[in-house]
Protein backbone atom coordinates (compact mmCIF):
# COMPACT_ATOMS: atom_id res chain seq x y z
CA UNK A 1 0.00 0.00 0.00
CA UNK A 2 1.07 3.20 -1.26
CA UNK A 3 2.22 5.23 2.09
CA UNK A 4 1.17 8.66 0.59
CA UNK A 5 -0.92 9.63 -1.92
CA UNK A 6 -1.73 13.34 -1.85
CA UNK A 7 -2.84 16.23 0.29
CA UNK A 8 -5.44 18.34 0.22
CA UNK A 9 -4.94 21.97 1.13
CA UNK A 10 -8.28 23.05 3.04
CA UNK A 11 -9.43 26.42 1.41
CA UNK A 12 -11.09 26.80 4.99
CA UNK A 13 -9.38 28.89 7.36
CA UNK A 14 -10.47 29.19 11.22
CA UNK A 15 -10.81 32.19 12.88
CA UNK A 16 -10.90 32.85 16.85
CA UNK A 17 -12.04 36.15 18.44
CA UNK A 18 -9.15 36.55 20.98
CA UNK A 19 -10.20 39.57 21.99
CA UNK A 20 -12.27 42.82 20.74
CA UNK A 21 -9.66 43.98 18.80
CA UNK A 22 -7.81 40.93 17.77
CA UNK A 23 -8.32 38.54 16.18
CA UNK A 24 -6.30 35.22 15.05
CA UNK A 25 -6.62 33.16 11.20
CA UNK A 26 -5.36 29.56 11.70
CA UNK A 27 -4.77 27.55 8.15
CA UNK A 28 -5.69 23.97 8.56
CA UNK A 29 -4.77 21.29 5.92
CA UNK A 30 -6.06 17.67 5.40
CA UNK A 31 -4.17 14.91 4.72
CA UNK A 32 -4.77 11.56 3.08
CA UNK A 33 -2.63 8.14 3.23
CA UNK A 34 -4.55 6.69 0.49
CA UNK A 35 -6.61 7.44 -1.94
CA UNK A 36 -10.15 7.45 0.20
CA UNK A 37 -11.20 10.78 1.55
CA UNK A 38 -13.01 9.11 4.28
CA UNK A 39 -10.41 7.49 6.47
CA UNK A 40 -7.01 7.01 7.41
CA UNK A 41 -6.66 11.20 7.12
CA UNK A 42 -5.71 14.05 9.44
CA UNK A 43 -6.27 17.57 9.62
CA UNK A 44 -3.70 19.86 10.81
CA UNK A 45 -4.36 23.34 12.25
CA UNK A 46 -0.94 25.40 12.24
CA UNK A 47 -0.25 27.69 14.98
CA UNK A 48 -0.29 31.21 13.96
CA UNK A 49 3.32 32.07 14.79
CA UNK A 50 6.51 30.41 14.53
CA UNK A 51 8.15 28.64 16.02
CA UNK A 52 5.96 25.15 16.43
CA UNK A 53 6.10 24.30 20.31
CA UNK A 54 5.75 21.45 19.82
CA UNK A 55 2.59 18.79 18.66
CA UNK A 56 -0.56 17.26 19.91
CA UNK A 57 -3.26 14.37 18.47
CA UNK A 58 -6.49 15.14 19.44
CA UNK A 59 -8.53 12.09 18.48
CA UNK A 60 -12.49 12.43 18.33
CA UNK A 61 -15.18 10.27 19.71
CA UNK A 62 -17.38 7.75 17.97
CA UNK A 63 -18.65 9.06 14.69
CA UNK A 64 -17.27 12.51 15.17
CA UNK A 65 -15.48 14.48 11.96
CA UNK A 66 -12.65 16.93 12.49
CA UNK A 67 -14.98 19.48 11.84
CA UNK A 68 -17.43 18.30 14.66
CA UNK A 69 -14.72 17.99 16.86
CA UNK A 70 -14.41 21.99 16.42
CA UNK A 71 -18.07 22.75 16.52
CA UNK A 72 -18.47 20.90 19.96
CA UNK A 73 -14.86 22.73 21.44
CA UNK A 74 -12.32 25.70 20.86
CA UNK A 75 -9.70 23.38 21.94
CA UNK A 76 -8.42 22.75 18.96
CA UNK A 77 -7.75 26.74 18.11
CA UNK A 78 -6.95 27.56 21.75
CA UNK A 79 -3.76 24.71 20.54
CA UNK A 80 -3.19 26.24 18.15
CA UNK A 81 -2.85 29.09 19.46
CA UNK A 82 -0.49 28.21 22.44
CA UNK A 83 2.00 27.08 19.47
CA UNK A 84 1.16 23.58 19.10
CA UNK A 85 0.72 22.25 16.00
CA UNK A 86 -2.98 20.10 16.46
CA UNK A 87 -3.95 17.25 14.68
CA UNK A 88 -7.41 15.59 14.60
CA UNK A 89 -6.76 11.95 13.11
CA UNK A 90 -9.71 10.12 11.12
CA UNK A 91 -8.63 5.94 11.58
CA UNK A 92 -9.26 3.42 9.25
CA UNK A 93 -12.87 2.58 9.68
CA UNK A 94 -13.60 6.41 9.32
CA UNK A 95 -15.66 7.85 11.80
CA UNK A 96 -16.80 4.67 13.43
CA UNK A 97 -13.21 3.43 14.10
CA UNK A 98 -13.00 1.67 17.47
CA UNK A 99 -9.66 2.87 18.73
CA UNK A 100 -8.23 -0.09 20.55
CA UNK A 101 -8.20 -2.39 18.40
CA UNK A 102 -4.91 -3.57 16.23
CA UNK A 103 -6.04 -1.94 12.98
CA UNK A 104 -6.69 1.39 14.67
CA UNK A 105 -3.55 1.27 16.80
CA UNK A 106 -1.52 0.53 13.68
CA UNK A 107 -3.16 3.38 11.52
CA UNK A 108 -2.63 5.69 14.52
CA UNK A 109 1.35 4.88 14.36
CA UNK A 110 1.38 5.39 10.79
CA UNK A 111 -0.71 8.97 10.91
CA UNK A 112 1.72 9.91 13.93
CA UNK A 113 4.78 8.43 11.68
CA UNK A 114 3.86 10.61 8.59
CA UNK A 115 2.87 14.10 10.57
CA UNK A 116 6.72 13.81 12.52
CA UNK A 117 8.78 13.14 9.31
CA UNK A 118 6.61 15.77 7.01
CA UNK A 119 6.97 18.46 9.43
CA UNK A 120 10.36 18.03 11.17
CA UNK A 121 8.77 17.34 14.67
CA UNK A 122 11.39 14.52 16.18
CA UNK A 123 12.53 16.71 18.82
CA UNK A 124 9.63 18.40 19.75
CA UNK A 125 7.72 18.03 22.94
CA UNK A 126 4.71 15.20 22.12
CA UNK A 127 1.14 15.52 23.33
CA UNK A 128 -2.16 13.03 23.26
CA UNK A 129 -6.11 13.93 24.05
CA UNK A 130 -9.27 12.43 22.96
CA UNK A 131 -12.60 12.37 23.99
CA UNK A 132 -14.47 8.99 24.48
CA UNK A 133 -13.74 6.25 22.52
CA UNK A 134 -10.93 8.60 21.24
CA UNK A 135 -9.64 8.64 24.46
CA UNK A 136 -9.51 5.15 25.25
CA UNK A 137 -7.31 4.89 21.84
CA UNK A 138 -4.59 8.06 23.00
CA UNK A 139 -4.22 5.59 26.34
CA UNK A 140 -3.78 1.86 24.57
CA UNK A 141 -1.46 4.14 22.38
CA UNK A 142 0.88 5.65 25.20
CA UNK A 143 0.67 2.23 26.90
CA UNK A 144 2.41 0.09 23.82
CA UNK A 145 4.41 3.52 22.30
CA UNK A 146 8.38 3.66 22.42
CA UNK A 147 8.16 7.16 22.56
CA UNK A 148 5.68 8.09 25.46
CA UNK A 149 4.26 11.63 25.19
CA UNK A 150 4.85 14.38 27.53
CA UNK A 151 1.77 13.88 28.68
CA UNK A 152 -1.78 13.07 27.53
CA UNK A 153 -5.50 13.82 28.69
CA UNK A 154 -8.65 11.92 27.67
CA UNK A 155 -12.62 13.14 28.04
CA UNK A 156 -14.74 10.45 29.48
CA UNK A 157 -12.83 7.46 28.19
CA UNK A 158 -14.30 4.00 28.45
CA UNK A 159 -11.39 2.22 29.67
CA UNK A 160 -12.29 -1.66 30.47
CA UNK A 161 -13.91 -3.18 27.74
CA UNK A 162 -15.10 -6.28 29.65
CA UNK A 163 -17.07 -4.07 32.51
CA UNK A 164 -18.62 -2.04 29.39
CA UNK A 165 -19.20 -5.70 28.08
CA UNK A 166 -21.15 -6.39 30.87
CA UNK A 167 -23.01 -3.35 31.82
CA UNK A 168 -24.49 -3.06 28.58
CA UNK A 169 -25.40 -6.78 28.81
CA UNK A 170 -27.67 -5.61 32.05
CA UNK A 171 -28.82 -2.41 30.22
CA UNK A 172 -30.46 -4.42 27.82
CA UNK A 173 -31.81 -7.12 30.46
CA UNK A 174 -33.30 -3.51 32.26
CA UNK A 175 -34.04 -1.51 29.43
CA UNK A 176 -37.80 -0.29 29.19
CA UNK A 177 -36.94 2.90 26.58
CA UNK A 178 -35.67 2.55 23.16
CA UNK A 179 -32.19 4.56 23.25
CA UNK A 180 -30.53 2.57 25.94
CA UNK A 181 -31.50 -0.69 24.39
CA UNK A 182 -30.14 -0.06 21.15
CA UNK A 183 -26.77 1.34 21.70
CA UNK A 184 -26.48 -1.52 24.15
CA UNK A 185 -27.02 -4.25 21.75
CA UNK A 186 -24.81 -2.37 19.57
CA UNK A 187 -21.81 -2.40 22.16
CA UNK A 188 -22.49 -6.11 23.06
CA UNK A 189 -22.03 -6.78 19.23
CA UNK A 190 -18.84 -4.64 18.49
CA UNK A 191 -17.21 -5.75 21.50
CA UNK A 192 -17.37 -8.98 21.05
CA UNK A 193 -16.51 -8.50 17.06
CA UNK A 194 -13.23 -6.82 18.57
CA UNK A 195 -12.00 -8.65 21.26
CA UNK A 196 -12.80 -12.42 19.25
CA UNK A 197 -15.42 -13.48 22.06
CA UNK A 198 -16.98 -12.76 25.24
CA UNK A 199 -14.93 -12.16 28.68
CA UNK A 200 -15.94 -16.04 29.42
CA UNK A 201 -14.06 -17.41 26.67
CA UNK A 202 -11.64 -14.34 25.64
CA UNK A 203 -10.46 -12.90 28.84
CA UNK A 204 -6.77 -12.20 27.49
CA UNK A 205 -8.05 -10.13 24.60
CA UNK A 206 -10.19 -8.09 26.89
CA UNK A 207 -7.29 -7.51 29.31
CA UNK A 208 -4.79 -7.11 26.38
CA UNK A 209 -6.70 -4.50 24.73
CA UNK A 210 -8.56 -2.53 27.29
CA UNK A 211 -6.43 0.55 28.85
CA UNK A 212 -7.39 -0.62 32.23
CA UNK A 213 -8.55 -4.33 33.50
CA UNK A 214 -10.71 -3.92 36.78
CA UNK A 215 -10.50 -7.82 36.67
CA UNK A 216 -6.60 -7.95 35.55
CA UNK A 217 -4.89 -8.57 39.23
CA UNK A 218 -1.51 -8.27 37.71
CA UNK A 219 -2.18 -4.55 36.65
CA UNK A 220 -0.26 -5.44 33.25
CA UNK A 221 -1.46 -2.17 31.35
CA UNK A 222 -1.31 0.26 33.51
CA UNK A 223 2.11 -0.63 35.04
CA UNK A 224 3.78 1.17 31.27
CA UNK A 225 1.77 4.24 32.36
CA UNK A 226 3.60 4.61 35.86
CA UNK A 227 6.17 7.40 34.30
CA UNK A 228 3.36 8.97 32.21
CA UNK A 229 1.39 12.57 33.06
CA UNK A 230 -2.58 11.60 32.65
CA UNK A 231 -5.41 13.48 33.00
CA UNK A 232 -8.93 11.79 33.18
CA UNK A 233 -12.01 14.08 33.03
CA UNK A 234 -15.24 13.09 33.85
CA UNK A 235 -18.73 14.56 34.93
CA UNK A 236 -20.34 12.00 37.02
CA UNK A 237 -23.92 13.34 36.99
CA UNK A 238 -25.75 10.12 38.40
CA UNK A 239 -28.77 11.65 38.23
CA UNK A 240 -28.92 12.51 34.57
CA UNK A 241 -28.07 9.33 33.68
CA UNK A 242 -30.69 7.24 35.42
CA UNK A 243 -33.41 10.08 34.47
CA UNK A 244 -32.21 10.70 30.92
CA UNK A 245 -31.32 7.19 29.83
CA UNK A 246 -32.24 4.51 32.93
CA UNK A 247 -28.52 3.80 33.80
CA UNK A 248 -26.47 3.82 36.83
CA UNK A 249 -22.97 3.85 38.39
CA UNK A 250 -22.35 0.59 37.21
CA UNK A 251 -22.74 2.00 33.58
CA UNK A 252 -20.92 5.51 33.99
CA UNK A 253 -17.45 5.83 32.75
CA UNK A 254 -16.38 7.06 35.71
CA UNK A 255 -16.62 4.14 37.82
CA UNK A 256 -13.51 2.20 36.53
CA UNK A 257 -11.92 5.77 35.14
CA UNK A 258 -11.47 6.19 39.19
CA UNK A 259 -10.21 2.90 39.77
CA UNK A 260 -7.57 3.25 36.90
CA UNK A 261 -6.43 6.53 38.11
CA UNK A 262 -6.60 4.81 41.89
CA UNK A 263 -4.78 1.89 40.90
CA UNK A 264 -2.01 4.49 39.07
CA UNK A 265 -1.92 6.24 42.63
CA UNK A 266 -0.82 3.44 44.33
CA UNK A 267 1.75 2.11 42.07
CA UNK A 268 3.95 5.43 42.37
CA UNK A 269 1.72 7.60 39.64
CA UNK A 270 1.82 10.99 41.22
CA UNK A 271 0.46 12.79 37.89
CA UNK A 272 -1.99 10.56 37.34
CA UNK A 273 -5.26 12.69 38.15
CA UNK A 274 -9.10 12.11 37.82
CA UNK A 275 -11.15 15.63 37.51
CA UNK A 276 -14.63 15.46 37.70
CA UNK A 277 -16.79 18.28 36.85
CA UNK A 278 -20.56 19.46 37.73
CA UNK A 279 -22.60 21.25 35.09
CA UNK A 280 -20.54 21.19 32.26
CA UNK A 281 -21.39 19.14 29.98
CA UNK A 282 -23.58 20.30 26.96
CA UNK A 283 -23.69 20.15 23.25
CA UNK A 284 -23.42 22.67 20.40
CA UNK A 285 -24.85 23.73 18.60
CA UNK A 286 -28.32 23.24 20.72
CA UNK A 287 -27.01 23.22 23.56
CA UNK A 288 -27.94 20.45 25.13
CA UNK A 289 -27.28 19.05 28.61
CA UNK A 290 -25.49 15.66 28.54
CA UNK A 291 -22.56 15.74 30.88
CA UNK A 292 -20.28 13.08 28.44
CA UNK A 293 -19.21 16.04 26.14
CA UNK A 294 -16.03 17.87 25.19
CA UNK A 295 -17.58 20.96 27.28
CA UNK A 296 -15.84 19.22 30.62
CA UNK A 297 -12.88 20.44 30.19
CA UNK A 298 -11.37 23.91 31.22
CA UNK A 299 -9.14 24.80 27.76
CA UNK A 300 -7.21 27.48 29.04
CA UNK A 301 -6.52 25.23 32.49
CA UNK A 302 -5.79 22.35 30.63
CA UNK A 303 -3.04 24.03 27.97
CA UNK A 304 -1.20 25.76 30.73
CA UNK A 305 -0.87 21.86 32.56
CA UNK A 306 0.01 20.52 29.06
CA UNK A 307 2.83 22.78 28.54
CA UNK A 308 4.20 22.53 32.39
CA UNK A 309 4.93 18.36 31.14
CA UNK A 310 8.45 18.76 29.77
């Protein structure tokens, strides 16, 4: 397979008020490593001013574009405009890419791979975010990476696929509304596609794959994360959840996002950190109130901890 075919220049270019009199143009450009526009692609927003401080991968959540990514946050721009060069990855099942698994994982070394050698980046200090499922893949990354980033943050992340396994398993055993039910059955389905079986007859795919094992007594992921800054954000809002879609701790992300960041702790982690949030979470363009959403997390807190990771 051809490693690079062409790239696009985006004729877009994103603007941010920075204040009432200034204002800052970012160029973006998108990328392609074959000749399909709708995967295995980046897009690049360059900082404003030179030099490049260095770079960061910001990968999105299920079925998210780059360009929903920066609809639902500034993030990306506020990045950009600390000096990092920001790139939103699209894997090779698009938009509905799982992360974890060995094809994703692979396609994410290659994207990093190309970005470093076409713009000169080897020295430069290395960064990792993603929200949900994104998430989860920017943490099996650093885990199995040579190079380890400076640090990395992820938004909501499932991290053990067997507990999501099971949880949904029970959602649809409980489920009297439609919504629940159905992305339930869809988990239970792709989970099992991924990790070739169910936790009763694949356990060592589920603990191989999954950023964190609640079940995994030998800690075997985790333990390449003791040297590593993480960040963990979550907005445990218990109540929304069993009003707005008949779930419960057992469910919530945050349950074994706490006992990875616990389990970090105790090994000797002392930048491994869980931040939960209260009333944060909402979705643009409407609006709405749903507290798994990029809206979490404090930008301009986050940047200045990003760039403190040297």
């Amino acid at each position: 397979m051809t490693k690079f075919i062409f790239t696009f220049l985006a004729l877009s270019i994103f603007t941010i008020g920075c204040s009432a009199q200034k204002r800052i143009h970012f160029k973006t450009e998108k990328v392609f490593l074959e000749n399909d526009t709708t995967k295995n692609c980046y897009t690049i927003i360059f900082p404003s001013k030179s030099p490049v401080i260095g770079y960061i991968f910001l990968l999105p959540g299920y079925s998210e574009t780059a360009e929903r990514v920066m609809q639902q946050s500034s993030l990306p721009i506020r990045l950009a405009e600390s000096g990092l060069l920001t790139i939103i990855p699209t894997l090779q099942d698009g938009v509905f890419s799982f992360g974890i698994d060995e094809s994703s994982q692979q396609w994410f070394k290659k994207i990093i791979a190309d970005v470093r050698e076409k713009n000169n980046l080897t020295d430069q200090p290395f960064y990792l975010g993603g929200y949900s499922i994104g998430g989860s893949c920017v943490l099996k990354y650093a885990e199995d990476a040579d190079k380890k980033p400076n640090a990395l943050f992820a938004i909501d992340p499932p991290v053990d696929f067997e507990q999501m396994y099971h949880s949904s398993k029970r959602n649809i055993r409980l489920s009297v509304k439609t919504y629940p039910n159905e992305e339930s059955v869809f988990l239970v389905q792709k989970i099992r596609e991924i990790m070739n079986g169910t936790p009763e007859n694949s356990i060592s795919n589920y603990h191989n794959m999954s950023p964190y094992s609640f079940s995994d007594t030998s800690q075997t992921a985790i333990k390449k994360l003791l040297k590593t800054s993480i960040r963990i954000y979550t907005e445990p809002d218990i109540h929304w959840w069993m009003k707005e879609r008949d779930m419960d701790f057992s469910s919530m992300n945050s349950t074994f996002q706490s006992a990875m960041i616990n389990e970090l702790n105790i090994l000797g982690n002392e930048n491994a950190t869980l931040i939960t949030t209260q009333h944060k979470g909402y979705r643009k363009p409407d609006n709405n109130r749903h507290p798994h959403s990029w809206s979490i997390v404090d930008g301009d807190e986050l940047i200045k901890w990003l760039l403190k990771q040297k």
